[in-house]
Every structure is written in C-alpha cells, then in structure tokens.
C-alpha atoms as a PDB file:
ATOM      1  CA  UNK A   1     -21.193   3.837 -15.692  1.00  0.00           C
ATOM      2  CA  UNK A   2     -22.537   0.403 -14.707  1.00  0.00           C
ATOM      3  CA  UNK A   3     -19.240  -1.014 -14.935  1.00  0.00           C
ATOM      4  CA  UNK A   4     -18.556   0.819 -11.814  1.00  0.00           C
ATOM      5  CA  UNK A   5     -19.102  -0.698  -8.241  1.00  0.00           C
ATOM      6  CA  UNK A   6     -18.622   2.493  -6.432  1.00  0.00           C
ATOM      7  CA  UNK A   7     -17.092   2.820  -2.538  1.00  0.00           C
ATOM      8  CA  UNK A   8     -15.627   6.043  -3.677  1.00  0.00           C
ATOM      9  CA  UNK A   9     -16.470   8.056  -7.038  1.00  0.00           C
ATOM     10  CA  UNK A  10     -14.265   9.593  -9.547  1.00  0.00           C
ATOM     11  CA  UNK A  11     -16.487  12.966 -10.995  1.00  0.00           C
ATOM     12  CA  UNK A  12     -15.312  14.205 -14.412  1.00  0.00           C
ATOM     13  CA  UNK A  13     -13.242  17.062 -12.378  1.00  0.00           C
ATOM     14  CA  UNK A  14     -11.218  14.363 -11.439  1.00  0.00           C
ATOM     15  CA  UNK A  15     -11.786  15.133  -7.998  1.00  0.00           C
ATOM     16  CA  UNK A  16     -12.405  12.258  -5.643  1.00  0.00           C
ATOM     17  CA  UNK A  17     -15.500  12.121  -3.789  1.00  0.00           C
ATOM     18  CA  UNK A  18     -17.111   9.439  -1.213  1.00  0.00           C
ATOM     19  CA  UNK A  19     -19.862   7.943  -2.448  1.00  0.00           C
ATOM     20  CA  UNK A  20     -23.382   6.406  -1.743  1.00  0.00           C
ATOM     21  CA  UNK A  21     -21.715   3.146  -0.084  1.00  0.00           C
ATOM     22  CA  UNK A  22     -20.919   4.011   3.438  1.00  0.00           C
ATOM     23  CA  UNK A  23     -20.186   1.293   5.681  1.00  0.00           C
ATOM     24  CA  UNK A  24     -19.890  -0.961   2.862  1.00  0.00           C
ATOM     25  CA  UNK A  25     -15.943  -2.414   2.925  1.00  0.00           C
ATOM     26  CA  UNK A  26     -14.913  -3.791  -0.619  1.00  0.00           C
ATOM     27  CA  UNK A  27     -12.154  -6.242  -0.811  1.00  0.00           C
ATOM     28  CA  UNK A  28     -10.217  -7.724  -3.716  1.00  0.00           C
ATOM     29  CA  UNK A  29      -8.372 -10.981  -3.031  1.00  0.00           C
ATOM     30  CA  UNK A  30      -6.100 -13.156  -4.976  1.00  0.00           C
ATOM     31  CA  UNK A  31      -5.489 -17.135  -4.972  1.00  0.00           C
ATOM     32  CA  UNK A  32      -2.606 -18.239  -4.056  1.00  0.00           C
ATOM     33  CA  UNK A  33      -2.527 -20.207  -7.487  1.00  0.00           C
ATOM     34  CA  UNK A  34      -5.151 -21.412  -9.931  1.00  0.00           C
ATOM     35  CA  UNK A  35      -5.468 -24.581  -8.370  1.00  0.00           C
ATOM     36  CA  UNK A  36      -6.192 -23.116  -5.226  1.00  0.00           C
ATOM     37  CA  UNK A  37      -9.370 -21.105  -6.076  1.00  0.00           C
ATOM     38  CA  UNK A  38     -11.987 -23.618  -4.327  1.00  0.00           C
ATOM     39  CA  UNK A  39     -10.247 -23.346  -1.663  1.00  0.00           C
ATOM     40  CA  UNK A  40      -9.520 -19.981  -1.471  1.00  0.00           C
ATOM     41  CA  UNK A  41     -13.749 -19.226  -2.273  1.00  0.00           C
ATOM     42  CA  UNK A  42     -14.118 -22.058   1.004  1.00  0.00           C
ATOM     43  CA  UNK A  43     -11.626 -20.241   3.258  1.00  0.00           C
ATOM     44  CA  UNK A  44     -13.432 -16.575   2.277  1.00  0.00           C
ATOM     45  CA  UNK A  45     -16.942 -17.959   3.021  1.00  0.00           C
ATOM     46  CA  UNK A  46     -15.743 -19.282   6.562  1.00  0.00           C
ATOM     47  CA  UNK A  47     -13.734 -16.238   7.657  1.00  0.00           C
ATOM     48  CA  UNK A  48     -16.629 -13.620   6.877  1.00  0.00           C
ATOM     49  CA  UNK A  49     -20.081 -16.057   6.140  1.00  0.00           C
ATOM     50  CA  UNK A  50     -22.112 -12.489   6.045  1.00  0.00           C
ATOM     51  CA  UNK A  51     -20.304 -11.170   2.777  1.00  0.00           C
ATOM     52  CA  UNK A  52     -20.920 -11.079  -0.574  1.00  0.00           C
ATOM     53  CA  UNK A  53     -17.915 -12.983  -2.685  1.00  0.00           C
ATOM     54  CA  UNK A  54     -18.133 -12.892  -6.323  1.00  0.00           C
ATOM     55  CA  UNK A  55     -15.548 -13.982  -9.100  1.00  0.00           C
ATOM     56  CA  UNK A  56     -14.047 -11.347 -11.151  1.00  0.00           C
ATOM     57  CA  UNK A  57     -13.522 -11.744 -15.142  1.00  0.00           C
ATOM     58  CA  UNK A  58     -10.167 -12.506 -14.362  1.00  0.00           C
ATOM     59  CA  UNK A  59      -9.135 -16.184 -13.289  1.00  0.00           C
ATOM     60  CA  UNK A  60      -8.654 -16.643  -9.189  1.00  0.00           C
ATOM     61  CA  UNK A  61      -9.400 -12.742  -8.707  1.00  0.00           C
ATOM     62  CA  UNK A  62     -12.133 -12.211  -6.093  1.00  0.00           C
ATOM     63  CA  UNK A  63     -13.948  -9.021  -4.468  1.00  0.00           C
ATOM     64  CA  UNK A  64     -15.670  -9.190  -0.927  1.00  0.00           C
ATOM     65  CA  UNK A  65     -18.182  -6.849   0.175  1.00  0.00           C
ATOM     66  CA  UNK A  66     -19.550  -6.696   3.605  1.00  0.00           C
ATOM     67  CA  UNK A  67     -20.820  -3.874   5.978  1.00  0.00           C
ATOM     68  CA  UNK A  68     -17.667  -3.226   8.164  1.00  0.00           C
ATOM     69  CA  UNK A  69     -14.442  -0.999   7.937  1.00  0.00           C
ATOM     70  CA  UNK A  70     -12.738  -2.134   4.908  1.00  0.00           C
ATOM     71  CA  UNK A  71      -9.408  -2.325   6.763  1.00  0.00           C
ATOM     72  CA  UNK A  72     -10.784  -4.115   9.702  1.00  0.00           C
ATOM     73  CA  UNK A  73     -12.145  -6.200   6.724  1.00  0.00           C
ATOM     74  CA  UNK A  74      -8.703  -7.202   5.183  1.00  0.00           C
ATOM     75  CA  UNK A  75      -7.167  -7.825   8.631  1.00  0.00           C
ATOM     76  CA  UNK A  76     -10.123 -10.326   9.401  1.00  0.00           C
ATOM     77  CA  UNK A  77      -9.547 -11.964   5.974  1.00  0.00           C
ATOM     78  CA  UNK A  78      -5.899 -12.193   6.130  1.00  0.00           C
ATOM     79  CA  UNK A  79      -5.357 -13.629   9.690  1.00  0.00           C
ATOM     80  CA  UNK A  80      -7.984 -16.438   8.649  1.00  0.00           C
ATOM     81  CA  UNK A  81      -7.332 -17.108   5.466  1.00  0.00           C
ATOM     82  CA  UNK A  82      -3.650 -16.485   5.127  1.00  0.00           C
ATOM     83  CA  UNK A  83      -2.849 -20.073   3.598  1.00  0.00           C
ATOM     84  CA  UNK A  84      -5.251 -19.637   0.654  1.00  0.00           C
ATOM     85  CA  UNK A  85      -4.859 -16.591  -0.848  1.00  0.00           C
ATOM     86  CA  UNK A  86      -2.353 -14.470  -2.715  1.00  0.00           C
ATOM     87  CA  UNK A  87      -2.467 -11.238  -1.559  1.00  0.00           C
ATOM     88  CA  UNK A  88      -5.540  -8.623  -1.130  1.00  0.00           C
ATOM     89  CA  UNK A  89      -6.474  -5.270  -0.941  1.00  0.00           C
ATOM     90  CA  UNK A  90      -8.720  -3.213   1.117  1.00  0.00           C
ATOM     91  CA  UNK A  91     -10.236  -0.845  -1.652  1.00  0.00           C
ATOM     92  CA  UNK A  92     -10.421   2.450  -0.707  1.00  0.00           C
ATOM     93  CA  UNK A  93     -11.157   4.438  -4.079  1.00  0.00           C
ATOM     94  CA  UNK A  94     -12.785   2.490  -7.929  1.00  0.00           C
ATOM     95  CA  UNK A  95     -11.567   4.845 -10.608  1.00  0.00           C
ATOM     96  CA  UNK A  96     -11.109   4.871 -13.919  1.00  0.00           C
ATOM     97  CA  UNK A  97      -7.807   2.888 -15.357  1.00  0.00           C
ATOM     98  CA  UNK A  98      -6.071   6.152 -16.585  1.00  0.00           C
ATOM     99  CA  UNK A  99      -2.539   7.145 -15.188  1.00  0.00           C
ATOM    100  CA  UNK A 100      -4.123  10.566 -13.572  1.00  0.00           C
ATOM    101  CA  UNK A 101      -7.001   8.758 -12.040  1.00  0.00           C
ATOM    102  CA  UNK A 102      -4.710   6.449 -10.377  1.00  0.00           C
ATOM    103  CA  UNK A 103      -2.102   9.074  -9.264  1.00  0.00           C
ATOM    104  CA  UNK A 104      -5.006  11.106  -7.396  1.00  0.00           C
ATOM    105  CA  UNK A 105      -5.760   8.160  -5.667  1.00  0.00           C
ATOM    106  CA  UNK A 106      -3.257   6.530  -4.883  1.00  0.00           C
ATOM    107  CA  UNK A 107      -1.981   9.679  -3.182  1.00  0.00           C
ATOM    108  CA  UNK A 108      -4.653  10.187  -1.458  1.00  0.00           C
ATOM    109  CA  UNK A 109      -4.763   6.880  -0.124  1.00  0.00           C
ATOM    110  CA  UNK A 110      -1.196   7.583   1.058  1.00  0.00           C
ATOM    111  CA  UNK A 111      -1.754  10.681   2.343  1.00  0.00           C
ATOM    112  CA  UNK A 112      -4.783   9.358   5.050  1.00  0.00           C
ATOM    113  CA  UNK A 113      -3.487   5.764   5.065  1.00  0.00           C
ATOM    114  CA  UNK A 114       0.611   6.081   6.027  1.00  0.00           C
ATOM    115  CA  UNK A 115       1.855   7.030   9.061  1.00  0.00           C
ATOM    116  CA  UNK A 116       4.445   9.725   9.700  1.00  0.00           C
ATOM    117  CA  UNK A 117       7.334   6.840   9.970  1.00  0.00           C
ATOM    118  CA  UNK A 118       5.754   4.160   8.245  1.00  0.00           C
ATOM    119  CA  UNK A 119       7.560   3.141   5.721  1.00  0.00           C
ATOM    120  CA  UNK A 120       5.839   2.566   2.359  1.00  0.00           C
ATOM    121  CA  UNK A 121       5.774   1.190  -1.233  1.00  0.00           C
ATOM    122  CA  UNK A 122       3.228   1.441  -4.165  1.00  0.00           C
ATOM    123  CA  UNK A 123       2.394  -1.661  -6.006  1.00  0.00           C
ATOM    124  CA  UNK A 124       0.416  -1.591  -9.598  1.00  0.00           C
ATOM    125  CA  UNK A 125      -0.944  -4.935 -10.720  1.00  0.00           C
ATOM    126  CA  UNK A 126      -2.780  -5.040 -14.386  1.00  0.00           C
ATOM    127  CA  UNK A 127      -4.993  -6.547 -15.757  1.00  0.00           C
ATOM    128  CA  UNK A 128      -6.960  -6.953 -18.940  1.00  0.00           C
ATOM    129  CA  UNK A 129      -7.923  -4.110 -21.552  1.00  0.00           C
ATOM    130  CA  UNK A 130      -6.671  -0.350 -19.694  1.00  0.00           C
ATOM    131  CA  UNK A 131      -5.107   2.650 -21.074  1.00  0.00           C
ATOM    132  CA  UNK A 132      -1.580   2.457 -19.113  1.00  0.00           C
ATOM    133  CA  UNK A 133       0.501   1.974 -22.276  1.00  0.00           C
ATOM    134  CA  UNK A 134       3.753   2.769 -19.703  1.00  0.00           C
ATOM    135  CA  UNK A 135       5.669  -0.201 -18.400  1.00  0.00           C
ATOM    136  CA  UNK A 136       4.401  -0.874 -15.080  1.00  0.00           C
ATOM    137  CA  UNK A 137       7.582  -0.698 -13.032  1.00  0.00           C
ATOM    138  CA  UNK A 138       7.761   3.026 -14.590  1.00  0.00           C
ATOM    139  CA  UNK A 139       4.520   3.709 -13.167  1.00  0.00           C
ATOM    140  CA  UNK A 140       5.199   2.186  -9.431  1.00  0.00           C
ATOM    141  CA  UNK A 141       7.853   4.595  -9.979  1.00  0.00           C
ATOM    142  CA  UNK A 142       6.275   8.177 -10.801  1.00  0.00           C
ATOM    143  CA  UNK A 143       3.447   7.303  -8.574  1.00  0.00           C
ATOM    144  CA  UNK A 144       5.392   6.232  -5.796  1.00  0.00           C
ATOM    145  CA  UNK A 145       7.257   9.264  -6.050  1.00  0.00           C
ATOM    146  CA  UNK A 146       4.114  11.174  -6.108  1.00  0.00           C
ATOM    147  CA  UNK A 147       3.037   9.995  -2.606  1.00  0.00           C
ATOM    148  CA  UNK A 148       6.225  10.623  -1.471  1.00  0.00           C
ATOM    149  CA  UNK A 149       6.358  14.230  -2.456  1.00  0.00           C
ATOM    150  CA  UNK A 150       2.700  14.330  -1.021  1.00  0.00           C
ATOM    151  CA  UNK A 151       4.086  12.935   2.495  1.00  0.00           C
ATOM    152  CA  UNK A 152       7.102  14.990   2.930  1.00  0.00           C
ATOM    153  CA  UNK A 153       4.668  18.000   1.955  1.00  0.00           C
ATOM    154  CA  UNK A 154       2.094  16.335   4.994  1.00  0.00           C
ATOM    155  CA  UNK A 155       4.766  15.593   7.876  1.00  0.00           C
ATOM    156  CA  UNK A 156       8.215  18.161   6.690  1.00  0.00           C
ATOM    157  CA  UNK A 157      10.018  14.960   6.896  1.00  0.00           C
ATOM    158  CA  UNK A 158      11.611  12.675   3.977  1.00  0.00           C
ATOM    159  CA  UNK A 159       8.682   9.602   3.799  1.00  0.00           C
ATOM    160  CA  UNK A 160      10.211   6.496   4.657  1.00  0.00           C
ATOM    161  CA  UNK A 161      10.583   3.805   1.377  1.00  0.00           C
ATOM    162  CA  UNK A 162      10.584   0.263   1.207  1.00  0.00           C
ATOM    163  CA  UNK A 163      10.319  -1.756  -1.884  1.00  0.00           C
ATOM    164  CA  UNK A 164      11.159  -5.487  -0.412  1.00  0.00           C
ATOM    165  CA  UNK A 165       8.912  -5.137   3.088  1.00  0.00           C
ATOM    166  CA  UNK A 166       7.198  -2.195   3.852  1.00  0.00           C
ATOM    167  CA  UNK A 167       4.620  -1.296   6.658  1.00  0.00           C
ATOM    168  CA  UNK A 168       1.914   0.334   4.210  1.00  0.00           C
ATOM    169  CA  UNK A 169       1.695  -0.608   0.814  1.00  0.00           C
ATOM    170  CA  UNK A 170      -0.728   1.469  -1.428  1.00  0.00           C
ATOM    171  CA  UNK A 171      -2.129  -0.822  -4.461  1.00  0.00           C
ATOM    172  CA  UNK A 172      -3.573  -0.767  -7.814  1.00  0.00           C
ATOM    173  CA  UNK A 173      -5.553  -3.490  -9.242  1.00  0.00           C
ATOM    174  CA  UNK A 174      -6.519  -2.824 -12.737  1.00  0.00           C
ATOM    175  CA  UNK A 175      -9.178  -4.566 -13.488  1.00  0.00           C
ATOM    176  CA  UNK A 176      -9.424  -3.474 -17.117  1.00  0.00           C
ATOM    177  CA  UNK A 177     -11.096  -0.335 -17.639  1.00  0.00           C
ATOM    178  CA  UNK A 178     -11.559   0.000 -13.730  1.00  0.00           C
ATOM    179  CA  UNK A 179      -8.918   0.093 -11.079  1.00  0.00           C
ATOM    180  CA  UNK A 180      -9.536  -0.285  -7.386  1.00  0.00           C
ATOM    181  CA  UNK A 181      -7.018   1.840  -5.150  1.00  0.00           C
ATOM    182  CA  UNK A 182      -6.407   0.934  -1.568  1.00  0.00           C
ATOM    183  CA  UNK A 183      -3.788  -0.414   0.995  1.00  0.00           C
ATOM    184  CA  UNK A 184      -2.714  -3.390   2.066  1.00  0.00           C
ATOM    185  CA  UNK A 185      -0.854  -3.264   5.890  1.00  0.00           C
ATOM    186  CA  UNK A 186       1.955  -5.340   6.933  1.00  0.00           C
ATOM    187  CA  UNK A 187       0.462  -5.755  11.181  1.00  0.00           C
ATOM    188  CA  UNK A 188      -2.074  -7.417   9.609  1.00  0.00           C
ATOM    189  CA  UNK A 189       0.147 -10.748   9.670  1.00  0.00           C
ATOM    190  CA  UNK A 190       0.386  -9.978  13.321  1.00  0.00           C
ATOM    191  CA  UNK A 191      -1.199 -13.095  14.907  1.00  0.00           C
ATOM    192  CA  UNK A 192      -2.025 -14.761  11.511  1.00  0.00           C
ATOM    193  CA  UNK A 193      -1.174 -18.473  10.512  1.00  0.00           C
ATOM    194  CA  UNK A 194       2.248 -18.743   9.539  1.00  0.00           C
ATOM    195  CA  UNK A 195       2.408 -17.865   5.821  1.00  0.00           C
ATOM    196  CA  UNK A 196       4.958 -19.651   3.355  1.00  0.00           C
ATOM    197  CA  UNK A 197       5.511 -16.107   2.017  1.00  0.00           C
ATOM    198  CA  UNK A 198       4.291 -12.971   3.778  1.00  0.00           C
ATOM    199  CA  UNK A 199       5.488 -10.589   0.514  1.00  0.00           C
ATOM    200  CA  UNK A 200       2.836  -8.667  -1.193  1.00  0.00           C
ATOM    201  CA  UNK A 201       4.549  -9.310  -4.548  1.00  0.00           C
ATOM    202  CA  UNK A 202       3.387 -12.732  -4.577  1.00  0.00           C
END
C-alpha cells in the first residue's frame, strides 16, 4: 500500500472513492525527449515554484503536486511550459494497473470530465512491470468504447469520437503496478506558446 500516492483510492470493492488529499492536484508530465529533462525540471520549477516535482522510476517521467485544482494545475503547466515537455496529465484517480481498475476509472473520469459535445479519445501509455498482457491499442479500444457507452447512457446522444484531435482526452499512465487516470484538455493550448506539435500522442 505504500506504493500508492493517493488523490483518489481504489477499495477492494473496486469502487472508487476520494481520498484523504483534497485540494492536493497531482500532475504527471513527460519530456519532450531525454535530452530535454533539465530543462523540462527548470521550466516546471518556474511555472509553479510552490510544488513539489519529483522524478519517477521511469526516465524523463515527472509528477507535480501542489495545493490547487488539478486541472487548473495542467492548464498553468502547459501554457508555460509548452516547449519542454511531452505531454501531461491532470490525475484524477491512482489505481491499481489491472484492466478493471482502469475501466472504472477511466469512465468515470469521462463521465464528470467530457462535455455533452465534446468530442473525446482515450489514450493508455505503459510502462514498466503491470498486469495488461492485452496489446495496448486493444485496450484504448474496449475502454474507449466503455466511456462511450457510459456517455450516450449520461446525455441520450451518440458521444462524439476523435482519435487524431480531440477536445477531452481521458489517459492512462501505467506506471508499473500503479496507473494514474485523468484528462488531459485540448483549450488548454489556448493562449500557450506555439508548440512544434500540439498532439497528445507525442
């Protein structure tokens, strides 16, 4: 259980429940390559000075925490430090890195998260030692689905997909035997730096 950094907890019901860290916003961001990771730790540090940002196990992976809304969070990080970094996630949910624990949250990420015309894509990244023996582009694929059924059951309409550029994108980043769950939003670009490549598949 100490392997878990908690926003959100996962109880052996496989129910999801808030946890103890309310107010806290967790955020995992990528370099935009390896030999961009100083300057991708410089950027973070600038754009939110008052957060915690720690290196992962996994080479140019990073998580911020920082007391603030985790989406107002990403948007902060992104408009500043849009140059220097991959792509990141506002986590939402920290469960275990099991197909079912993902599914629950990833759908209901989408189901607070995406907006009745939004259009929207689900994105899997993995990494490191987890129990998803599928391939992943099978998995984008049953879970997307998932959230779709969950949104047309939510609004009576058919959900809105896009694979190549969508509004909301609900992502998994396995992290081994833990996978954060959360969103990343395409307005956060809005009145950010130009970016050589606003996809979140990079």
């Amino acid at each position: 259980m100490n392997l878990i950094r908690r926003l959100y907890l996962l109880e052996p019901e496989g129910s999801l429940t808030k946890g103890a860290s309310a107010g806290m916003a967790k955020l995992i961001v990528t370099s935009r390559d390896l030999a961009y990771r100083r300057q991708t730790v410089l950027a973070l540090k600038r754009a939110v000075p008052q957060a915690r940002i720690q290196s992962t196990a996994f080479r140019a992976i990073f998580t911020i925490e920082a007391e603030a809304d985790p989406k107002e969070l990403a948007k902060r990080v992104y408009q500043e430090c849009s140059r220097q970094i991959g792509h990141l996630t506002a986590v939402l949910y920290e469960v275990e890195s099991s197909f079912d624990s993902i599914m629950e949250a990833a759908v209901a990420v989408g189901l607070e998260h995406i907006g009745e015309h939004e259009q929207f894509s689900f994105r899997l990244y993995k990494r490191g030692a987890h129990r998803l023996e599928q391939d992943t582009p099978k998995i984008e694929y049953e879970i997307g689905g998932q959230i779709w059924q969950a949104l047309k059951g939510k609004y009576g309409i058919r959900p809105k997909v896009n694979l190549t550029d969508p509004e909301v994108a609900v992502i998994a980043e396995v992290l081994g035997p833990i996978t954060a769950v959360g969103i990343w939003r395409k307005d956060w670009q809005a009145s950010c730096p130009s970016h050589p490549d606003d996809s979140i598949s990079k």
